[in-house]
N, C-alpha and C. Protein backbone atom coordinates (compact mmCIF):
# COMPACT_ATOMS: atom_id res chain seq x y z
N UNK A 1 56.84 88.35 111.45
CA UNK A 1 56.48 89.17 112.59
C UNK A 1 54.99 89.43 112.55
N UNK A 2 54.27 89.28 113.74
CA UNK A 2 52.78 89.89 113.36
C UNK A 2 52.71 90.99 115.04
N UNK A 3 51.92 91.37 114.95
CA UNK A 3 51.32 92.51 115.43
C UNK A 3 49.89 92.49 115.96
N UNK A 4 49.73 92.16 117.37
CA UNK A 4 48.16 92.35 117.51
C UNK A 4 47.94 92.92 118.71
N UNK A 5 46.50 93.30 119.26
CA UNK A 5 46.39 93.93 120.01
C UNK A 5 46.60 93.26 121.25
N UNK A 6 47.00 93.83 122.27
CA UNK A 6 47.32 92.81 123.98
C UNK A 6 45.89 92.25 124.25
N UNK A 7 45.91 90.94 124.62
CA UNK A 7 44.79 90.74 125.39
C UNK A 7 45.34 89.99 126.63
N UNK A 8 44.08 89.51 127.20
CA UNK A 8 44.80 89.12 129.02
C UNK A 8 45.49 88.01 128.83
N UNK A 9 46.04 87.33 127.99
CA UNK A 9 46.88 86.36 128.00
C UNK A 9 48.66 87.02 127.56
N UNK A 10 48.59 88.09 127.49
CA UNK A 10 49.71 89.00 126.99
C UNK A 10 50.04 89.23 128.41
N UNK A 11 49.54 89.03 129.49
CA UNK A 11 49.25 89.95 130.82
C UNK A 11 51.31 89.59 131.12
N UNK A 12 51.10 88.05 131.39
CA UNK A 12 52.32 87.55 132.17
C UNK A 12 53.47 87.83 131.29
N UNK A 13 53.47 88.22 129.71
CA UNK A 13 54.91 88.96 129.08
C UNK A 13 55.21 89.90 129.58
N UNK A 14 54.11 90.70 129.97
CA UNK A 14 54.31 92.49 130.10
C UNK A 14 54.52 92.67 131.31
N UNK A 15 54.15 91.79 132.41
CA UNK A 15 54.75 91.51 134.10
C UNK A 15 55.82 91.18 133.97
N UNK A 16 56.39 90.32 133.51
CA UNK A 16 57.64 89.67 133.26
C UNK A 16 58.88 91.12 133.19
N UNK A 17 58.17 91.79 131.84
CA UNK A 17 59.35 92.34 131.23
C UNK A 17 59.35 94.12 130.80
N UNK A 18 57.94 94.45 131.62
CA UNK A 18 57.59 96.13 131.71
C UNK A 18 57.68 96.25 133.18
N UNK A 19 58.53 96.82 133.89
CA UNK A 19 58.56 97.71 135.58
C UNK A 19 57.83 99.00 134.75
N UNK A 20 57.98 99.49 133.89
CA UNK A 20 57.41 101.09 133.77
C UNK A 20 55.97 101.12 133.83
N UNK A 21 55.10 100.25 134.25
CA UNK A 21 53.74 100.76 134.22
C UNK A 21 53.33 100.26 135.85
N UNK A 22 52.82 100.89 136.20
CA UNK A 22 51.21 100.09 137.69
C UNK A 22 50.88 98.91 136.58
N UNK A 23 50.88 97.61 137.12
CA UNK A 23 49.78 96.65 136.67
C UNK A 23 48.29 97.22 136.17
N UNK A 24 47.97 97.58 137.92
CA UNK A 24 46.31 98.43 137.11
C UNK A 24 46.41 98.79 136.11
N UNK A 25 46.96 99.69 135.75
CA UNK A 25 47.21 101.25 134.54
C UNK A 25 47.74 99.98 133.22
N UNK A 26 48.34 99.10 133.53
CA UNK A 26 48.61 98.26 132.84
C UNK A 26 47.43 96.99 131.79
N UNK A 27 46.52 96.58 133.01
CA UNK A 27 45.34 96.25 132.80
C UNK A 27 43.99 97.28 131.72
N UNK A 28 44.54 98.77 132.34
CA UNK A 28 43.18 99.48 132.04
C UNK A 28 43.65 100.00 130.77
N UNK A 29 44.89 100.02 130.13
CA UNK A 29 45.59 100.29 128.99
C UNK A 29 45.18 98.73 128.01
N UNK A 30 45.91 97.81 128.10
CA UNK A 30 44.85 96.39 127.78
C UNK A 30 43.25 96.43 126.94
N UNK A 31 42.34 97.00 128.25
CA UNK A 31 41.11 97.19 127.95
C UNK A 31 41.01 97.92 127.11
N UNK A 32 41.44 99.39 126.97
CA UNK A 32 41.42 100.44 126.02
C UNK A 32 41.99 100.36 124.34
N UNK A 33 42.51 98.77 124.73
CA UNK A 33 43.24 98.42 123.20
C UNK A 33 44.51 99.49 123.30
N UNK A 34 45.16 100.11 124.13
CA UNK A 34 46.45 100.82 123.64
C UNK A 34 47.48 99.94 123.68
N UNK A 35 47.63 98.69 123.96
CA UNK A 35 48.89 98.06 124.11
C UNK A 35 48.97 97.18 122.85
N UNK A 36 49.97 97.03 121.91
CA UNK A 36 50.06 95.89 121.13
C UNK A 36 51.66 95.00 121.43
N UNK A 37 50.94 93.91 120.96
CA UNK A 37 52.23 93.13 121.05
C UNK A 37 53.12 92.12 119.78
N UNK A 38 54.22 92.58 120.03
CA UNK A 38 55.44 91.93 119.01
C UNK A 38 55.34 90.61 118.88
N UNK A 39 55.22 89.94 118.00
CA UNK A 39 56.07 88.19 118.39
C UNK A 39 55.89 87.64 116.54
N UNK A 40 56.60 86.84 117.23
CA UNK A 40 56.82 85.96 116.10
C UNK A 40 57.03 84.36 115.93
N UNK A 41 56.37 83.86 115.32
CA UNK A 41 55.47 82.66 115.76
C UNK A 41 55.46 82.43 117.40
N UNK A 42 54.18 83.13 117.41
CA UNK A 42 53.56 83.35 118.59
C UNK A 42 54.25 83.19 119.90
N UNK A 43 55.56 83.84 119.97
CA UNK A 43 56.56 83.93 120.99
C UNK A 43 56.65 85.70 120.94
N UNK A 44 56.08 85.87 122.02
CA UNK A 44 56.61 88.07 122.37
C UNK A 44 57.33 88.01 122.47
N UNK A 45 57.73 89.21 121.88
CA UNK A 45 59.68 89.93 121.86
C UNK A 45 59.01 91.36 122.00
N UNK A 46 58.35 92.24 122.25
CA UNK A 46 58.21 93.51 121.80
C UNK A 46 56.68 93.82 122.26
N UNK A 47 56.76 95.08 122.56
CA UNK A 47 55.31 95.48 122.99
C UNK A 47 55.58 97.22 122.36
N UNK A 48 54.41 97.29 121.93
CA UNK A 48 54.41 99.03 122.25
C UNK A 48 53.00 99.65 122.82
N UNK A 49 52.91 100.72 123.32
CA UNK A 49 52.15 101.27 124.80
C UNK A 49 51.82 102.76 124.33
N UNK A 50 50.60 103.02 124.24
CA UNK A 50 50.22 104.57 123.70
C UNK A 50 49.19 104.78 124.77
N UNK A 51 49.16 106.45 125.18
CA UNK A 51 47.76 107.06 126.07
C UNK A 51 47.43 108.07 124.83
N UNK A 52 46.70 109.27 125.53
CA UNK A 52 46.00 109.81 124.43
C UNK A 52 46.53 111.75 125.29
N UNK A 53 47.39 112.29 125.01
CA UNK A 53 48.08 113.83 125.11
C UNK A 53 46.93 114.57 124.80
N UNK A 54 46.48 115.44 125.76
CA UNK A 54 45.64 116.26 125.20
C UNK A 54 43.95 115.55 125.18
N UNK A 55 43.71 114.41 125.43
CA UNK A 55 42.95 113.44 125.64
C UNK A 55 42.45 113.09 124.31
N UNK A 56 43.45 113.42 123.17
CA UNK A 56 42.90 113.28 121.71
C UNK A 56 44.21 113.45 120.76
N UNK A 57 45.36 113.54 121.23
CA UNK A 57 46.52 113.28 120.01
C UNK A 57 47.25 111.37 120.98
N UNK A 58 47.46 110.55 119.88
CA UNK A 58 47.64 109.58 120.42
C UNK A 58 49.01 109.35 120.52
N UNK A 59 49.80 108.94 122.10
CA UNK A 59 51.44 109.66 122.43
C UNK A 59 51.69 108.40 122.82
N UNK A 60 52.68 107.76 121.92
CA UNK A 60 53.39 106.68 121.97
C UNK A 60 54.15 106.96 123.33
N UNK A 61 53.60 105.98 124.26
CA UNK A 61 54.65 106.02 125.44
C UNK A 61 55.52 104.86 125.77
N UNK A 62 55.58 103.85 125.22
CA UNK A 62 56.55 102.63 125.63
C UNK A 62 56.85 101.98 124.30
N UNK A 63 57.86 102.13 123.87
CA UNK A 63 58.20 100.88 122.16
C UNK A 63 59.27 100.26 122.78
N UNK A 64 59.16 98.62 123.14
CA UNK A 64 59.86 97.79 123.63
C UNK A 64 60.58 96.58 122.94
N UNK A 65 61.51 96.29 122.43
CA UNK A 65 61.95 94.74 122.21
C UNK A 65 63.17 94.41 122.55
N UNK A 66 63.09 92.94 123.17
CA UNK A 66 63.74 92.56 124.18
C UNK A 66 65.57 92.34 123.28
N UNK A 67 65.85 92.12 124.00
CA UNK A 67 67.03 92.57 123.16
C UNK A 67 67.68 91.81 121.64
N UNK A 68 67.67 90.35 121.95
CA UNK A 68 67.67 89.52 120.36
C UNK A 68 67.11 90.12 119.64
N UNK A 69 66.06 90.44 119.62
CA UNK A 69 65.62 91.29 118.30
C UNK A 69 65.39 93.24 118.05
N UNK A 70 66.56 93.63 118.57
CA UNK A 70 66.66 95.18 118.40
C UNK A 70 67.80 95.13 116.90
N UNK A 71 67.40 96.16 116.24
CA UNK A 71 68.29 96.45 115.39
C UNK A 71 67.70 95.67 113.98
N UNK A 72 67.03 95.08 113.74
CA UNK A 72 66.33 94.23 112.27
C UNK A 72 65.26 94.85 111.93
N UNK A 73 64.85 95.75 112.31
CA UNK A 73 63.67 96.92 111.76
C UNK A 73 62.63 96.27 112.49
N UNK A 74 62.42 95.80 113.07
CA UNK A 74 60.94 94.92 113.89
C UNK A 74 60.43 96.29 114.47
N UNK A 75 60.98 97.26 115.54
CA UNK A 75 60.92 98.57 115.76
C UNK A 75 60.31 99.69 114.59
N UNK A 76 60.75 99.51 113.54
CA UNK A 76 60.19 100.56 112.43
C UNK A 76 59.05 100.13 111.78
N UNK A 77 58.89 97.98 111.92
CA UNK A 77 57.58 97.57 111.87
C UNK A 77 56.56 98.43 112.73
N UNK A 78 56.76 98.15 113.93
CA UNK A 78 56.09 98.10 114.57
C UNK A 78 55.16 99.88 114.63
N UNK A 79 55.50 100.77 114.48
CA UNK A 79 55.95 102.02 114.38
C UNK A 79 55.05 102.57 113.19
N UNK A 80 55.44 101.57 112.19
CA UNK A 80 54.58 102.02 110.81
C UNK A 80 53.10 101.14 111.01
N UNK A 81 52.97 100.14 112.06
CA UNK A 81 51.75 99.73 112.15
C UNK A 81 50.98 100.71 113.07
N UNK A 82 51.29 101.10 113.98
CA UNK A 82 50.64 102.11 115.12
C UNK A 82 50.33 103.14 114.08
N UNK A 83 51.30 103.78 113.58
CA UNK A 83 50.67 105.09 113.07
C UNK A 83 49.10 104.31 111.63
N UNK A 84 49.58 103.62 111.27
CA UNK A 84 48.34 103.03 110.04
C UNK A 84 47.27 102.84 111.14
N UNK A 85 47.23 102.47 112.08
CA UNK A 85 46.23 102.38 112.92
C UNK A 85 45.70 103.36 113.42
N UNK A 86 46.27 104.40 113.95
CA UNK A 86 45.77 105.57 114.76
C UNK A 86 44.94 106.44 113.12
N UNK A 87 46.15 106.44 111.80
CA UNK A 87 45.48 106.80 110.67
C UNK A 87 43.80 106.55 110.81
N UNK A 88 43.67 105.46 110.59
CA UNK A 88 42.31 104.68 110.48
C UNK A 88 41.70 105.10 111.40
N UNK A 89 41.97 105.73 112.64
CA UNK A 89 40.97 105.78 114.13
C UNK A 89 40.70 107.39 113.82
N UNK A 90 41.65 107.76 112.55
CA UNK A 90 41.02 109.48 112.27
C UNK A 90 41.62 110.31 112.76
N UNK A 91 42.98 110.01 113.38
CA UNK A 91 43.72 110.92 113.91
C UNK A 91 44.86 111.45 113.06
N UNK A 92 45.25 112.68 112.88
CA UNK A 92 46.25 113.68 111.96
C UNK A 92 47.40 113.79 112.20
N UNK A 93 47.63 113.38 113.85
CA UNK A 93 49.36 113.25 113.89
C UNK A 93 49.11 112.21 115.57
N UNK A 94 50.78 111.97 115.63
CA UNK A 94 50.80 110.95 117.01
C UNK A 94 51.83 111.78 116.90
N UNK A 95 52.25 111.65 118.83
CA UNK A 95 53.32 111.82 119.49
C UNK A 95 54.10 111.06 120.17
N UNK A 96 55.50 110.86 120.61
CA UNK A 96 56.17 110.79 121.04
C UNK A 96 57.01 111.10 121.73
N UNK A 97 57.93 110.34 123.09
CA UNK A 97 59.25 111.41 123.72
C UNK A 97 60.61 110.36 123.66
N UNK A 98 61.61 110.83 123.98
CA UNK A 98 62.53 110.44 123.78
C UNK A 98 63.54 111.04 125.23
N UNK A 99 64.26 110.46 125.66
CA UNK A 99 65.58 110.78 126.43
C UNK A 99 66.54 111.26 125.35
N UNK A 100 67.14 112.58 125.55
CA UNK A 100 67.93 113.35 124.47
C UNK A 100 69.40 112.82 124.68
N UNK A 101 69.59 111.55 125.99
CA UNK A 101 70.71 111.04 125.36
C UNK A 101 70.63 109.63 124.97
N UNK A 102 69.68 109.50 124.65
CA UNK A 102 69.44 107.73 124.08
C UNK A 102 69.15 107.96 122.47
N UNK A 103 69.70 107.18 121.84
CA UNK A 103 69.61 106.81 120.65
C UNK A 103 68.54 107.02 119.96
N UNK A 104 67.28 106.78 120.54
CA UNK A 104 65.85 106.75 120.03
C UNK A 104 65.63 107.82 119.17
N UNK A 105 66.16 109.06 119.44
CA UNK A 105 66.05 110.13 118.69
C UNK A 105 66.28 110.09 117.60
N UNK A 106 67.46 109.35 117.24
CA UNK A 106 67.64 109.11 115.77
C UNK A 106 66.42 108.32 114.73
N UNK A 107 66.15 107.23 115.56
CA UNK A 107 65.70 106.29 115.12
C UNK A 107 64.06 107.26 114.58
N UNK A 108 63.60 107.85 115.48
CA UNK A 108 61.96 108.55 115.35
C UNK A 108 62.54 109.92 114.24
N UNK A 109 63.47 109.88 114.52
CA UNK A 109 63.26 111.37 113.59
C UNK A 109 63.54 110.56 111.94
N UNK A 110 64.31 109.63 111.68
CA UNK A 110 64.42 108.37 110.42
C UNK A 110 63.00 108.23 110.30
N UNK A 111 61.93 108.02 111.09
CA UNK A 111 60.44 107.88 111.14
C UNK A 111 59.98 108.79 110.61
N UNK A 112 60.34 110.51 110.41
CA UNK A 112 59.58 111.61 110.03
C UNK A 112 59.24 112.45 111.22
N UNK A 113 59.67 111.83 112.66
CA UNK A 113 59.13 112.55 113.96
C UNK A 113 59.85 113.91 113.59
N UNK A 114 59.84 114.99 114.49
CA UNK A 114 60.23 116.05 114.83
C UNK A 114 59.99 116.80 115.95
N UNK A 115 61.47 117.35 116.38
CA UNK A 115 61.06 117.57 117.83
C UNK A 115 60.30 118.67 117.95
N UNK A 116 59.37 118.85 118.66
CA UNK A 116 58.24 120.42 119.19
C UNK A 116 58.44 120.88 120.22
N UNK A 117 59.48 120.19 121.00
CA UNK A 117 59.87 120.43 122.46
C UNK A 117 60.35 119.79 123.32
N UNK A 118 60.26 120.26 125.04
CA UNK A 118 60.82 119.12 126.03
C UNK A 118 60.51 119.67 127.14
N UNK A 119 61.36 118.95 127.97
CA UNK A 119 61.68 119.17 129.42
C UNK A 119 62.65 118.31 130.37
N UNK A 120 62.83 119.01 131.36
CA UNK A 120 63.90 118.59 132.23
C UNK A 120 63.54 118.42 133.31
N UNK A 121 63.07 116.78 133.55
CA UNK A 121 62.62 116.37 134.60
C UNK A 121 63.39 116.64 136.03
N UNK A 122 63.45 116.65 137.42
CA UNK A 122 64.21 116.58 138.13
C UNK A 122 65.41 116.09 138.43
N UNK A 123 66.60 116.18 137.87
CA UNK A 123 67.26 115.03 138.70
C UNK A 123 67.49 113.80 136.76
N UNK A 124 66.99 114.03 135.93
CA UNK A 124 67.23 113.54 134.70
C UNK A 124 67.44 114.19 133.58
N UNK A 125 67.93 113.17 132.30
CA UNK A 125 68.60 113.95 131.35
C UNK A 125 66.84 114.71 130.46
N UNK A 126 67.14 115.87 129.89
CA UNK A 126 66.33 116.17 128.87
C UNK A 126 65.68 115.22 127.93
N UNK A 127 64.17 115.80 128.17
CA UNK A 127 62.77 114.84 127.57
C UNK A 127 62.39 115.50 125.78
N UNK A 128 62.66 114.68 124.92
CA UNK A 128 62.38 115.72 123.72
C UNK A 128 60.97 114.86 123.57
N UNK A 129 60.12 115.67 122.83
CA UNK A 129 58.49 115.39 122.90
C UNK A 129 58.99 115.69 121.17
N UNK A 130 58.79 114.61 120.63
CA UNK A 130 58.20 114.54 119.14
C UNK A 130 57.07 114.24 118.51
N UNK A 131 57.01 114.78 117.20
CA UNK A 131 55.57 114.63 116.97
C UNK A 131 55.63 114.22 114.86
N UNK A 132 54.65 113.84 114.59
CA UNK A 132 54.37 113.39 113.11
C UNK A 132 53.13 113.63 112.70
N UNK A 133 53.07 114.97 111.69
CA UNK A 133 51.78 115.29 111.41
C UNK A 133 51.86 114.05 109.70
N UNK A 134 50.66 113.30 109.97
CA UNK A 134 49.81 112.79 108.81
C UNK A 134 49.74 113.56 107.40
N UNK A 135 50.21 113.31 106.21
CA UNK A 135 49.84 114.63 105.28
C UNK A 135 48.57 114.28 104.18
């Protein structure tokens, strides 16, 4: 498995197989280096997608892999590379959210996450906002 940052040749995986972003916002995330991508011999399976909460704690917003490869830890790869990275960029904790009825919860809190809170979007299930302070 390797891990690198999106560049514009990543563009047509993440059209393909992300509806959750604007292209633009998609592009200008790209530029900013927040997007990395999964693959393995140089075939994507996986992306993950961070902005910046607070304009300075860095909030994992999209951890993606396509379905053949869910469940083999590629996800907890991927996860322990973001945070070694944000480490290095000098930051003390990252965040995260979760849908409180999807599975994910388990999986981030196995990570060390913990929940700090939420919310209840309109019309959807409860948002838990987790977080991982660095020690």
């Amino acid at each position: 498995m390797e891990i690198s940052i999106a560049v514009s040749k990543d563009l047509q995986f993440l059209d393909k197989n992300d509806p959750h972003i604007r292209r633009q916002d998609l592009l200008d995330a790209i530029h900013l280096n927040r997007v990395y991508i999964i693959e393995e011999n140089r075939h994507p399976f996986g992306w993950l997608r961070y902005n910046l909460f607070w304009d300075s704690i860095p909030f994992m917003t999209m951890l993606y892999l396509l379905d053949d490869y869910r469940g083999k830890g590629y996800g907890r790869k991927a996860v322990e590379f973001w945070e070694s990275e944000m480490r290095d960029l000098h930051h003390g904790r990252v965040m995260t959210s979760t849908v409180s009825t999807e599975f994910a919860q388990h999986f981030y809190h196995k990570l060390g996450y913990i929940p700090i809170g939420g919310f209840t979007p309109a019309g959807e299930p409860y948002e838990i906002i987790l977080e991982k302070v660095f020690g």
